[in-house]
Structures are given as C-alpha cells and as structure tokens.
PDB file of N, CA and C in Angstrom:
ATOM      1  N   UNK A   1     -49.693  -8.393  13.971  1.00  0.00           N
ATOM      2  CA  UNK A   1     -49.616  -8.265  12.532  1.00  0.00           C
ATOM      3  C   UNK A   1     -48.533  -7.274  12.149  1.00  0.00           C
ATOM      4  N   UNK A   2     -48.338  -6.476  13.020  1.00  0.00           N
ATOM      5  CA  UNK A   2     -47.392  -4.981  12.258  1.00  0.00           C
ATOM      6  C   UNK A   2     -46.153  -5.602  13.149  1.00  0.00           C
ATOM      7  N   UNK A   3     -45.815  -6.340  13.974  1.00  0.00           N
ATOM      8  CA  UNK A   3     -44.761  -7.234  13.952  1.00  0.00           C
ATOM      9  C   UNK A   3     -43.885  -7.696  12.795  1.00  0.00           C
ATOM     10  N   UNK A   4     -45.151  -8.563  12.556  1.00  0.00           N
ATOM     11  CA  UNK A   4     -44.870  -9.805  11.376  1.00  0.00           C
ATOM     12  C   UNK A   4     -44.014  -9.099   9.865  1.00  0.00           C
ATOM     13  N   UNK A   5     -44.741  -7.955   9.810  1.00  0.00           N
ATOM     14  CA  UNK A   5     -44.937  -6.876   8.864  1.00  0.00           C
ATOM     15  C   UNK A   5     -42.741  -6.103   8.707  1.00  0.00           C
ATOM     16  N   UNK A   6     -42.916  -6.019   9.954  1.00  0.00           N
ATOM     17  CA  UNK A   6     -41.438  -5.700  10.359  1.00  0.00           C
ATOM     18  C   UNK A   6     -40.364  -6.440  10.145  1.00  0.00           C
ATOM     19  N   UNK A   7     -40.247  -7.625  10.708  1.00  0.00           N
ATOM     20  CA  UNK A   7     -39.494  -8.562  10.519  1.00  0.00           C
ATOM     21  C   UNK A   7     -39.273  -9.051   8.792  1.00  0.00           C
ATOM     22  N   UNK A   8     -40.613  -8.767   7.899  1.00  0.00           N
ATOM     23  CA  UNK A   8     -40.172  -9.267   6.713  1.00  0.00           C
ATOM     24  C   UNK A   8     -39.795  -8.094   5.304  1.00  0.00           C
ATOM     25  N   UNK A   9     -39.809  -6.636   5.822  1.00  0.00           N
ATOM     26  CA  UNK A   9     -39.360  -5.917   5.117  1.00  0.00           C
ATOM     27  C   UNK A   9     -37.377  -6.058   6.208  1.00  0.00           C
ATOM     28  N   UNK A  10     -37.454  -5.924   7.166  1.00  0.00           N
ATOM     29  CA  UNK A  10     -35.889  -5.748   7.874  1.00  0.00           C
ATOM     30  C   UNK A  10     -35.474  -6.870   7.037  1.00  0.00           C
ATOM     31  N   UNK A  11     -35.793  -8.263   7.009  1.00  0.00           N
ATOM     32  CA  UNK A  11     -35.482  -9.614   5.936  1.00  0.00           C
ATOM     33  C   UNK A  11     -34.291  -9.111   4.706  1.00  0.00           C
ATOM     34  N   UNK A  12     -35.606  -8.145   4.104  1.00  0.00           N
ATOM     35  CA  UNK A  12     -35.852  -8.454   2.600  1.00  0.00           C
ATOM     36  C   UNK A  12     -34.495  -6.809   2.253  1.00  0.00           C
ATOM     37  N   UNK A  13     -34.382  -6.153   3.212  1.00  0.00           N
ATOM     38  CA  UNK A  13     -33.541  -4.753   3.200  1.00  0.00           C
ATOM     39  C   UNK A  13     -31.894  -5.288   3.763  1.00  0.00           C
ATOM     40  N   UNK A  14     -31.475  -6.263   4.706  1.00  0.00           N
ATOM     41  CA  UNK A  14     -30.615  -6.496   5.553  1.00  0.00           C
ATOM     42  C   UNK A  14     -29.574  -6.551   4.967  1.00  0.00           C
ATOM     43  N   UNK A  15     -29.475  -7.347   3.389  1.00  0.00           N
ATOM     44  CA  UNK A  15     -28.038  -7.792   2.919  1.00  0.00           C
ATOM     45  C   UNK A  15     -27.693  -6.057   1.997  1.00  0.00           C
ATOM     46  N   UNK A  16     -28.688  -4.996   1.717  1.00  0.00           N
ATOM     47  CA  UNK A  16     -28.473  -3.970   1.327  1.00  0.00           C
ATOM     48  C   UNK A  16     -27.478  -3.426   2.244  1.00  0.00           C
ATOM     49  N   UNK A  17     -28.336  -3.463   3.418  1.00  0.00           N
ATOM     50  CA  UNK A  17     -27.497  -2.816   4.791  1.00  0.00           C
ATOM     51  C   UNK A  17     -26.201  -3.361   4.941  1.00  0.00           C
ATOM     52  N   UNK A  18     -26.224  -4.348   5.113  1.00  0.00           N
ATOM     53  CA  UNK A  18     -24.940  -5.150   5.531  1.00  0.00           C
ATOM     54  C   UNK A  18     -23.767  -4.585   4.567  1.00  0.00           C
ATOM     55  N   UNK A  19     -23.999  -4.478   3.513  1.00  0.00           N
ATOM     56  CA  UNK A  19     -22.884  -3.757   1.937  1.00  0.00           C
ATOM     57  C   UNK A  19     -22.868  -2.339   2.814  1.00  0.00           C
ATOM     58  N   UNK A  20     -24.044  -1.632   2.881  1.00  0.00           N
ATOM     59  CA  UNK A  20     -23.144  -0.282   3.653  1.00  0.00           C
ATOM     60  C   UNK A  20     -22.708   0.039   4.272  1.00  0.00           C
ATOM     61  N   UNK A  21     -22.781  -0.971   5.167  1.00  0.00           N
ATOM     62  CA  UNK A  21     -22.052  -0.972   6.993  1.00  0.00           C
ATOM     63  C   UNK A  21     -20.523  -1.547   6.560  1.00  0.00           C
ATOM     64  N   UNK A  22     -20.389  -2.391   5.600  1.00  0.00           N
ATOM     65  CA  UNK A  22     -19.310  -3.035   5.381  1.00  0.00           C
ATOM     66  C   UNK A  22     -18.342  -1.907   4.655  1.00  0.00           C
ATOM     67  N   UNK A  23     -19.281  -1.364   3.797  1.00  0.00           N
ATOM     68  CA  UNK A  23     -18.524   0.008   3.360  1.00  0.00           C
ATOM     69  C   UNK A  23     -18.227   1.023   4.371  1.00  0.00           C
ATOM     70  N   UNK A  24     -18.413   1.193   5.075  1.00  0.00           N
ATOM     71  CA  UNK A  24     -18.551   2.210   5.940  1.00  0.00           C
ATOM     72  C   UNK A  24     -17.265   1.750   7.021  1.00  0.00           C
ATOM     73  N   UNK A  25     -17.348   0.614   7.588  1.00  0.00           N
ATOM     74  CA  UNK A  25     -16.443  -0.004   8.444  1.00  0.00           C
ATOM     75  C   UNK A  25     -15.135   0.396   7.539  1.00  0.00           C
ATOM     76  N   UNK A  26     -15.071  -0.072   6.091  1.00  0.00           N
ATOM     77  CA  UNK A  26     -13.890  -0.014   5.506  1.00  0.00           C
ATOM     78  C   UNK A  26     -13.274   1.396   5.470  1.00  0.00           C
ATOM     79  N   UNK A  27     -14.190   2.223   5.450  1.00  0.00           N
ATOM     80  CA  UNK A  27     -13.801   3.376   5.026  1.00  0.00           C
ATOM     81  C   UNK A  27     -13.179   4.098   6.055  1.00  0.00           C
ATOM     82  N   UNK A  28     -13.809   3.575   7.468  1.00  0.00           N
ATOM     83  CA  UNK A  28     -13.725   4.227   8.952  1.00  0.00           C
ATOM     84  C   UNK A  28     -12.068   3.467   9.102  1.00  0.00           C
ATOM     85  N   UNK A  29     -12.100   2.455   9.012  1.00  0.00           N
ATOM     86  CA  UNK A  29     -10.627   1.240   9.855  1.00  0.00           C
ATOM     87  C   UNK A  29      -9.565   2.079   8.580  1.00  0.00           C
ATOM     88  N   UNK A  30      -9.726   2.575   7.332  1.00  0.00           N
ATOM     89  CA  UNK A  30      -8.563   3.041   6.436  1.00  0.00           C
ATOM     90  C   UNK A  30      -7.343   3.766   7.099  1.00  0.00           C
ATOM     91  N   UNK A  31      -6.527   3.566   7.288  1.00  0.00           N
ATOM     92  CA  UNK A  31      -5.309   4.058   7.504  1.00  0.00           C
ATOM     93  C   UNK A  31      -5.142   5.305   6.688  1.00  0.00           C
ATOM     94  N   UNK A  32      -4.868   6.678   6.603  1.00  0.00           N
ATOM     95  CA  UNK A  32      -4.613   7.719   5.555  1.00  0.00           C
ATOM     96  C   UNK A  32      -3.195   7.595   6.072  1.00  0.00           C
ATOM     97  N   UNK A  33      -2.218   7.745   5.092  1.00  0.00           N
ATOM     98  CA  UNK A  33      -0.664   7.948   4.766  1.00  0.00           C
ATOM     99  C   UNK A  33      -0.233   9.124   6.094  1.00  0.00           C
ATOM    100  N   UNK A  34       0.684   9.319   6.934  1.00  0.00           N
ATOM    101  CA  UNK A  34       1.154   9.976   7.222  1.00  0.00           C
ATOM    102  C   UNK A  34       2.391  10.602   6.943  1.00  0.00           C
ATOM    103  N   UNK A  35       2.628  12.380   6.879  1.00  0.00           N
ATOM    104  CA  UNK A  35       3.242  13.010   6.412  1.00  0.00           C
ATOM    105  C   UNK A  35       4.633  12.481   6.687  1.00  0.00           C
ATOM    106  N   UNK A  36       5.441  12.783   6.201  1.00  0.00           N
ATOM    107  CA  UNK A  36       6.708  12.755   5.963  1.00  0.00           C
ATOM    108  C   UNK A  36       7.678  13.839   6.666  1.00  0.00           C
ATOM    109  N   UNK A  37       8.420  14.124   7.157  1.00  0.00           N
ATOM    110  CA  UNK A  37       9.423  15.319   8.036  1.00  0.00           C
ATOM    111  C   UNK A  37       9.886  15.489   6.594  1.00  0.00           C
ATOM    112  N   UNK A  38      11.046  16.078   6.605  1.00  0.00           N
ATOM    113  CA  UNK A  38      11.739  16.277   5.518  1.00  0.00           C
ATOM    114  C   UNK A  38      13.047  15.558   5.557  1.00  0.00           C
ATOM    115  N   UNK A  39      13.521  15.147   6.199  1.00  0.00           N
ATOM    116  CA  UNK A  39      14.670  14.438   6.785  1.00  0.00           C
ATOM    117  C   UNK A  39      14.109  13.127   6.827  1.00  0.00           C
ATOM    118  N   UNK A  40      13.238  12.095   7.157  1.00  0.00           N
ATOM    119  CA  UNK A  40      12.791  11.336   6.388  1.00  0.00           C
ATOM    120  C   UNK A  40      12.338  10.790   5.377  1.00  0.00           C
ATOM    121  N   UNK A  41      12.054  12.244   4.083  1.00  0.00           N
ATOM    122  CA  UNK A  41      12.375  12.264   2.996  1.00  0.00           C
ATOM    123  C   UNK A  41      13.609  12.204   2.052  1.00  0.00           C
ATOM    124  N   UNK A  42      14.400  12.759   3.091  1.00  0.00           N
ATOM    125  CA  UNK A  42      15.584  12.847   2.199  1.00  0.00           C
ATOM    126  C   UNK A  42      16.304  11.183   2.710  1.00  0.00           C
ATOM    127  N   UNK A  43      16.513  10.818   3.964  1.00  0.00           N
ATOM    128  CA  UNK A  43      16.622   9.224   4.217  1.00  0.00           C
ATOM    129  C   UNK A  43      16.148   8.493   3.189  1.00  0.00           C
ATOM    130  N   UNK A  44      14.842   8.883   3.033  1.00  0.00           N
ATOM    131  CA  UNK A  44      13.808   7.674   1.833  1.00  0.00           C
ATOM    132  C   UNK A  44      14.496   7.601   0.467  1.00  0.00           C
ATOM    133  N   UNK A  45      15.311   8.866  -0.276  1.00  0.00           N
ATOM    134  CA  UNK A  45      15.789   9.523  -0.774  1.00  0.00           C
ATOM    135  C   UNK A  45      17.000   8.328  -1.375  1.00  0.00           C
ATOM    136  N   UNK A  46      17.883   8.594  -0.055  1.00  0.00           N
ATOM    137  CA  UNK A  46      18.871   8.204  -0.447  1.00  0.00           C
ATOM    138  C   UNK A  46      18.752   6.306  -0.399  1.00  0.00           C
ATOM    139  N   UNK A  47      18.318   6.128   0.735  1.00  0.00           N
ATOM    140  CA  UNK A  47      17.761   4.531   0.489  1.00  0.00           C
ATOM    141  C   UNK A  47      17.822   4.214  -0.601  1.00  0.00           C
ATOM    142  N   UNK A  48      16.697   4.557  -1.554  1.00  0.00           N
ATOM    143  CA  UNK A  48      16.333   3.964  -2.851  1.00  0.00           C
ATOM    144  C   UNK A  48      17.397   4.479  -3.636  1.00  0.00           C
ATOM    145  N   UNK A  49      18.427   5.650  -4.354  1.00  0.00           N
ATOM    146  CA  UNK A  49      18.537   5.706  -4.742  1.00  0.00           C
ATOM    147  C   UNK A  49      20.335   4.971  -4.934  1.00  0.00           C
ATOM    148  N   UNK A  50      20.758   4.279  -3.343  1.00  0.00           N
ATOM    149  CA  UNK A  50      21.739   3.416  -2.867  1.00  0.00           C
ATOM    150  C   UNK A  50      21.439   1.648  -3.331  1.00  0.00           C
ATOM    151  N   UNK A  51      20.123   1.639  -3.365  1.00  0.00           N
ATOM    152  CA  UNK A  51      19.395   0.611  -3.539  1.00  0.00           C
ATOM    153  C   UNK A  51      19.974   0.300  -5.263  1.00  0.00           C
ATOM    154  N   UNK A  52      19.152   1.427  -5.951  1.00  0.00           N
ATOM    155  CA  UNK A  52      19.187   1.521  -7.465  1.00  0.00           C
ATOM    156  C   UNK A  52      20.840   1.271  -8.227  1.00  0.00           C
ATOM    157  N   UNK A  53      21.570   2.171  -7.567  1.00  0.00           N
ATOM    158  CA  UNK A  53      22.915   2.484  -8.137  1.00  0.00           C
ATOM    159  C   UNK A  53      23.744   0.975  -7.811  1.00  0.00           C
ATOM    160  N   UNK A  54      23.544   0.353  -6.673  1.00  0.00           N
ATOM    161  CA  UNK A  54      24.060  -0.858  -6.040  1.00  0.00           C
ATOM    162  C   UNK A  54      23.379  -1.769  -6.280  1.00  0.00           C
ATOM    163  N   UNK A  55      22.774  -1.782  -6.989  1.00  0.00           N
ATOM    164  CA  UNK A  55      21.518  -3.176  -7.158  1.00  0.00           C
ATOM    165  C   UNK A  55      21.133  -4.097  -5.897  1.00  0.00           C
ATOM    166  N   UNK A  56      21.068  -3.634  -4.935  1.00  0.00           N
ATOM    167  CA  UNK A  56      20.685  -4.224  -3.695  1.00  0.00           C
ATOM    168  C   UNK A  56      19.079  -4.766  -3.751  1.00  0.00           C
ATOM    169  N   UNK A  57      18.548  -5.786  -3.616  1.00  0.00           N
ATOM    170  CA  UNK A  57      17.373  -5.827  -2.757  1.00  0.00           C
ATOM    171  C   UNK A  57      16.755  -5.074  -2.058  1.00  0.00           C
ATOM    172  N   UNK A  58      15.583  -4.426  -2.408  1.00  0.00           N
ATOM    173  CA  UNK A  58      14.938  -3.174  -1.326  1.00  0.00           C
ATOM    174  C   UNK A  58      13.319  -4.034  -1.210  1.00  0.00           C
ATOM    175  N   UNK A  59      13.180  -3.434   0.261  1.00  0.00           N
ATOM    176  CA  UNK A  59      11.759  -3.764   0.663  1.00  0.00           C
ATOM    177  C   UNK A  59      11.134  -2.501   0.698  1.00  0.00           C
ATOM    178  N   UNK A  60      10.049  -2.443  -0.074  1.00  0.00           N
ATOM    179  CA  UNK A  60       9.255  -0.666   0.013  1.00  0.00           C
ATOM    180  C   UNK A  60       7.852  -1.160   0.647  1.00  0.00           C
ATOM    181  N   UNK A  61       7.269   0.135   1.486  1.00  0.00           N
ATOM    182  CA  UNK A  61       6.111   0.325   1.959  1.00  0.00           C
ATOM    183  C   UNK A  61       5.379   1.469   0.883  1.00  0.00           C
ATOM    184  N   UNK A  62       4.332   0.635   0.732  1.00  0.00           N
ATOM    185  CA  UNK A  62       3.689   1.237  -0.409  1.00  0.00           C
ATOM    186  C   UNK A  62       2.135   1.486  -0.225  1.00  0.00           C
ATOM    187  N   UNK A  63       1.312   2.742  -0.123  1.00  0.00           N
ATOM    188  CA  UNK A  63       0.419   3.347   0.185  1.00  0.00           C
ATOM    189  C   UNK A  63      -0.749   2.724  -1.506  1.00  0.00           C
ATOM    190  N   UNK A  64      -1.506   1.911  -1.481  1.00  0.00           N
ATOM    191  CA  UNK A  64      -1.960   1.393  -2.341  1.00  0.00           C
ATOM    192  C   UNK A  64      -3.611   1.467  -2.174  1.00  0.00           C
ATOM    193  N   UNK A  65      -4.097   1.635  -2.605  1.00  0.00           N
ATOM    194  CA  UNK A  65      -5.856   1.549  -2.678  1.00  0.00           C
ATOM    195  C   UNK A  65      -5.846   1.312  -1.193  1.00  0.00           C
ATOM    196  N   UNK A  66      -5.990   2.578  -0.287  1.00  0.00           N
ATOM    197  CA  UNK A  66      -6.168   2.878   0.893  1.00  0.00           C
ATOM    198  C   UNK A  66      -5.379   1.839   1.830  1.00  0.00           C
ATOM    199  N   UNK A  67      -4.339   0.980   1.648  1.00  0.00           N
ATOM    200  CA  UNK A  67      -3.751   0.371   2.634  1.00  0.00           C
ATOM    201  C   UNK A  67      -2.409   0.493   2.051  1.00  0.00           C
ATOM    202  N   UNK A  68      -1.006   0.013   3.551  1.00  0.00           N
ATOM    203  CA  UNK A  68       0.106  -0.209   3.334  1.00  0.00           C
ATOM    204  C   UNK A  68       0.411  -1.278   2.743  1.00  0.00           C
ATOM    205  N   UNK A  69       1.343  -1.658   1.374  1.00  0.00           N
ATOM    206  CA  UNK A  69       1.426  -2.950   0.746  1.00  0.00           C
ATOM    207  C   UNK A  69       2.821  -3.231   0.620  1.00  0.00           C
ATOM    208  N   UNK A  70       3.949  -3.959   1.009  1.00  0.00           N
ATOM    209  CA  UNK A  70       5.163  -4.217   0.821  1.00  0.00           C
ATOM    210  C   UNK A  70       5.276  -5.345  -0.638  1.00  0.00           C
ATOM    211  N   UNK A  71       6.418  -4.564  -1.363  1.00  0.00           N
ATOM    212  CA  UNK A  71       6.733  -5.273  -2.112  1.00  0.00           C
ATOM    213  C   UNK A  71       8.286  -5.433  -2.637  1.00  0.00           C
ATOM    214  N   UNK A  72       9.174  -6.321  -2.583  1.00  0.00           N
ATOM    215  CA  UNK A  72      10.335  -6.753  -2.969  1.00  0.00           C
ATOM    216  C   UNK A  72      11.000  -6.726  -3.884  1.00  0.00           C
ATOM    217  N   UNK A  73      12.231  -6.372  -4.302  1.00  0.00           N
ATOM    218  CA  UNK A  73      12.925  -6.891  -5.467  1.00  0.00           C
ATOM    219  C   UNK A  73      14.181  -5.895  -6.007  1.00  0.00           C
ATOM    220  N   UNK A  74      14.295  -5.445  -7.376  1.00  0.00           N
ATOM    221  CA  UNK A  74      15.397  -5.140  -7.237  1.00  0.00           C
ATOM    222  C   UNK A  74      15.429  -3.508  -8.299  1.00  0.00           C
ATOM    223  N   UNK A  75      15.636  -2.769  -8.050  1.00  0.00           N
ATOM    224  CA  UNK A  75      15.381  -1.093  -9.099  1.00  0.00           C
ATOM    225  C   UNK A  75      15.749  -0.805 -10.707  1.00  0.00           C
ATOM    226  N   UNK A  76      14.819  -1.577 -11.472  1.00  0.00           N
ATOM    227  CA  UNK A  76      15.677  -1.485 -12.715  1.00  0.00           C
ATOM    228  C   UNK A  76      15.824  -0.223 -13.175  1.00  0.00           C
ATOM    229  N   UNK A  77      14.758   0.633 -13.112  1.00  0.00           N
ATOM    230  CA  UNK A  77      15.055   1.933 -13.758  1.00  0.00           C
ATOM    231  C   UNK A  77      14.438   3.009 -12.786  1.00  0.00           C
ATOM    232  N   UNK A  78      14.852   4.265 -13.036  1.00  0.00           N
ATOM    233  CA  UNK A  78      13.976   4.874 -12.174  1.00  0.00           C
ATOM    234  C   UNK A  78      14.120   6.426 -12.579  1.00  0.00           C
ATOM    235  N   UNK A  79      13.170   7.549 -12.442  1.00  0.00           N
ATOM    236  CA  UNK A  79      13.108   9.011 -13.197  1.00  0.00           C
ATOM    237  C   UNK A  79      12.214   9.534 -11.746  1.00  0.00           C
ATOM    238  N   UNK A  80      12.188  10.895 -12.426  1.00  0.00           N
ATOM    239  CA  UNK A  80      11.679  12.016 -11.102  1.00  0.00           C
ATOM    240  C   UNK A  80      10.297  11.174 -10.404  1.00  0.00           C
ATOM    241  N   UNK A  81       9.622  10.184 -11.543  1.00  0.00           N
ATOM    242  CA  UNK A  81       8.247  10.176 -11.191  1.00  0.00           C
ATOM    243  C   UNK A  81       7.717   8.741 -10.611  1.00  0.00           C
ATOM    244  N   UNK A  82       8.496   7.736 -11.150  1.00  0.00           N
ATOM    245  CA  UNK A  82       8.396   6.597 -10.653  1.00  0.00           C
ATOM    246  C   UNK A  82       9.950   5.550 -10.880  1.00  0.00           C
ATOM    247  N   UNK A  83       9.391   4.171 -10.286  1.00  0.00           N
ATOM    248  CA  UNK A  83      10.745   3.407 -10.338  1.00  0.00           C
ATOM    249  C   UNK A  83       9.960   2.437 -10.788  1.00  0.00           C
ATOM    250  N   UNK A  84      10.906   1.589 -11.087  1.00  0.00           N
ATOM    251  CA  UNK A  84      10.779   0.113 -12.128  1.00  0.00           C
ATOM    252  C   UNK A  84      11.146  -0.872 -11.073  1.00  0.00           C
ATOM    253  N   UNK A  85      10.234  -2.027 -10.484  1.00  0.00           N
ATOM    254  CA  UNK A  85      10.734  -2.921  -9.191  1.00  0.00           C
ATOM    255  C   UNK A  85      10.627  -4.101  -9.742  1.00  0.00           C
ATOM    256  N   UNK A  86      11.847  -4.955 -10.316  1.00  0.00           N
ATOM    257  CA  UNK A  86      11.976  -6.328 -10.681  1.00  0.00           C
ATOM    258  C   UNK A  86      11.809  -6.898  -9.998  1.00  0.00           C
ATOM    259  N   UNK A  87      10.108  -7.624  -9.536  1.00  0.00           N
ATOM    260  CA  UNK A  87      10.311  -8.872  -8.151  1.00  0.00           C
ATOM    261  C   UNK A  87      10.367 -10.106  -9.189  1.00  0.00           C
ATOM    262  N   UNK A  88      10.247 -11.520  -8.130  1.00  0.00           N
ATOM    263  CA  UNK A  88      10.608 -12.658  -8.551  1.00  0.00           C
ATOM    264  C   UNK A  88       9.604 -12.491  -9.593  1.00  0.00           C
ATOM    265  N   UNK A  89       7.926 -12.391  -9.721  1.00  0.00           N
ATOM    266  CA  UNK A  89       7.169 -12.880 -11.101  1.00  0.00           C
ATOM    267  C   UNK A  89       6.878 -11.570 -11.993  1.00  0.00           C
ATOM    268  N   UNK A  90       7.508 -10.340 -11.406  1.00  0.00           N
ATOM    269  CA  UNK A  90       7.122  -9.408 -12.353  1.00  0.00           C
ATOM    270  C   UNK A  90       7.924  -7.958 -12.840  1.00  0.00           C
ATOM    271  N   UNK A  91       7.798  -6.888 -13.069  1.00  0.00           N
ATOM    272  CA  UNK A  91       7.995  -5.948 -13.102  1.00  0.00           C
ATOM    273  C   UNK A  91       7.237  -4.589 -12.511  1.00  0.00           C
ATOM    274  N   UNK A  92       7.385  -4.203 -11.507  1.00  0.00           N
ATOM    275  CA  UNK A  92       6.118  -3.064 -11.518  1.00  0.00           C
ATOM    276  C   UNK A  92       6.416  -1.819 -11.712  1.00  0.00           C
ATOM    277  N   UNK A  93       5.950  -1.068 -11.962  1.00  0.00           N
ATOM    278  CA  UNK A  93       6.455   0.307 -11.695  1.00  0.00           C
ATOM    279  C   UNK A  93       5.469   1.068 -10.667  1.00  0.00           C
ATOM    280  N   UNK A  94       6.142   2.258  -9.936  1.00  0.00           N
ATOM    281  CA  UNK A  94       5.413   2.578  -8.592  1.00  0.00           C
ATOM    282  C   UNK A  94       5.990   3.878  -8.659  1.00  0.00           C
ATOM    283  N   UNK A  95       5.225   4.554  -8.397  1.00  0.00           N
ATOM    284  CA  UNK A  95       5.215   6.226  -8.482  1.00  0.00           C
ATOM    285  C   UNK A  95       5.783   6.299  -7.005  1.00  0.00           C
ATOM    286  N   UNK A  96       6.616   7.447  -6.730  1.00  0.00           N
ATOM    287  CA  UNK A  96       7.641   7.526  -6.147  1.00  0.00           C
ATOM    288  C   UNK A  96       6.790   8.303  -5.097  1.00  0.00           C
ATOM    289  N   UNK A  97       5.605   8.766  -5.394  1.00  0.00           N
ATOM    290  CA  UNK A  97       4.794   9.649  -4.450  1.00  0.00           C
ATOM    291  C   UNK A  97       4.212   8.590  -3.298  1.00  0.00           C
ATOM    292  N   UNK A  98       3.861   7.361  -3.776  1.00  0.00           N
ATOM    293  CA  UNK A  98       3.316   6.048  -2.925  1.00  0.00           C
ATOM    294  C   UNK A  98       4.074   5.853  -2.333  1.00  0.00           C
ATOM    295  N   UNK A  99       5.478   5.761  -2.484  1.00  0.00           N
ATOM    296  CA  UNK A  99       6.352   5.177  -1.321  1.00  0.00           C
ATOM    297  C   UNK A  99       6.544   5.932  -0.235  1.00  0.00           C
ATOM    298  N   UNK A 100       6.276   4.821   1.057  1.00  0.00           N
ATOM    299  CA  UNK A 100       6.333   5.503   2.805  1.00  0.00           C
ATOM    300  C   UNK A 100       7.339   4.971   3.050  1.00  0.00           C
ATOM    301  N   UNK A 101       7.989   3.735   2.267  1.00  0.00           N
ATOM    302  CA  UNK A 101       9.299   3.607   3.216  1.00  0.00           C
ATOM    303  C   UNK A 101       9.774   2.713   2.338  1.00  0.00           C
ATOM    304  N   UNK A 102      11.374   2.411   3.195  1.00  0.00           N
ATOM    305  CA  UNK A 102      11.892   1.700   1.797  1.00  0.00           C
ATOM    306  C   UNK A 102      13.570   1.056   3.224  1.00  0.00           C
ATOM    307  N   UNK A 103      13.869   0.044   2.620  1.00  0.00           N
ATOM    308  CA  UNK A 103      14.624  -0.701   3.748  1.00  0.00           C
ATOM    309  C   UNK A 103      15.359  -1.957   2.796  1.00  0.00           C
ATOM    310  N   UNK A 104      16.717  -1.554   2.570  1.00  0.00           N
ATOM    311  CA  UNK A 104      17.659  -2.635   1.624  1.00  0.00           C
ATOM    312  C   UNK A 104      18.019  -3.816   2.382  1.00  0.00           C
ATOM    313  N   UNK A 105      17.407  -5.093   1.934  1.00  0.00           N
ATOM    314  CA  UNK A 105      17.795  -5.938   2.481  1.00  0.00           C
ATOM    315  C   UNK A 105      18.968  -6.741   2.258  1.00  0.00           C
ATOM    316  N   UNK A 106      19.566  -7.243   3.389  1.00  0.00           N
ATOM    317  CA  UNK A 106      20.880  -8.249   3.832  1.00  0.00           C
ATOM    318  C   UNK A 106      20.773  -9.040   2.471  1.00  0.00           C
ATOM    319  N   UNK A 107      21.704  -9.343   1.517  1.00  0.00           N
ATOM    320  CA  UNK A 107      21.743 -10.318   0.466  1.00  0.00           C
ATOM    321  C   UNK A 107      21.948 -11.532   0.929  1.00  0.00           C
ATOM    322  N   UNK A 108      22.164 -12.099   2.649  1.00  0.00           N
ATOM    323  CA  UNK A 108      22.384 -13.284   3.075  1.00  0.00           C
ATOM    324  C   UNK A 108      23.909 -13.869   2.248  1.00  0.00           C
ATOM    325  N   UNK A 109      24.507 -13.004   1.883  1.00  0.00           N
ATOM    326  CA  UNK A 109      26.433 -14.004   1.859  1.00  0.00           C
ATOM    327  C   UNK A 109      27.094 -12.984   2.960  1.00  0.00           C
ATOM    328  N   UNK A 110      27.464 -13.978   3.707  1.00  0.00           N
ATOM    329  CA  UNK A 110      28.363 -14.085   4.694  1.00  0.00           C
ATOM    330  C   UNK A 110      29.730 -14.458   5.215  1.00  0.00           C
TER     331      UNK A 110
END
C-alpha cells in the first residue's frame, strides 16, 4: 500500500520537478562572458570602428540572455554606448558592452 502511495504522489509532483531540473541544467550549461585583455579591447575597438567608417560588413559575437548570438550587417550609427546594425530584415541596436567579438567580412568582389 505505501508503495502504491509513492508512485502516485512522485506522478502527480514529476512535471514540477522536471521545470526545475530543466532550470537548473540551464543555468549550470550557461556560458558567463569572458574577460577581455586590453589589447583585445582595443583590436575589438578598432574592428568596429574600420567596419563603421568603411561601411564594410561586420559579423559580431554578442553576449545575449546568457548565450553567444552572432549577428550580421552593416554600422549605421554608432556613440560611446551602443551601435546601430542594419541586417537584411532589420535594424538593431546593441550596446557596445555585449560585444565579445567582431570580424569584417570579405564583400566577395574579386
């Protein structure tokens, strides 16, 4: 009887559990941002701001609701605090503190 008893409260508790373990997994596998040298700051630095002045294509690594997120396109505007990134469907703007990396891509004419 105190079997039976077990099996149908573990039942009736499991999908509770399952949400905290799932939370928990997420929280454990999160990547936190790693620091920056200063000389890879100032690289990051000039990247974007070669990017901006030249209108080049830049690919940025972007520290977003606990993961790395790449996103494309081209620097319309940009101030101490964030930049303006024209991709193909949008506009974003991205605080300059999120960016881990940043890499101008080949325009492909040859």
């Amino acid at each position: 009887m105190c079997l039976d008893n077990n099996k149908k409260w573990t039942a009736m508790m499991l999908p509770e559990h399952l949400m905290l373990l799932k939370a928990w997994k997420q929280e454990m596998l999160t990547e936190l941002p790693r620091e920056h040298a200063e000389w890879e700051l100032e690289e990051l630095q000039q990247t974007i701001t070669q990017a901006f002045t030249q209108h080049n294509y830049i690919m940025l690594t972007i520290w977003e609701h606990g993961n790395y997120v790449q996103w494309g396109g081209t620097i319309q505007a940009m101030n101490e605090e964030q930049l303006l990134l024209e991709t193909i469907t949008t506009t974003k703007p991205i605080p300059l503190r999120y960016i881990y990396a940043a890499r101008i891509e080949d325009d492909g004419c040859d």
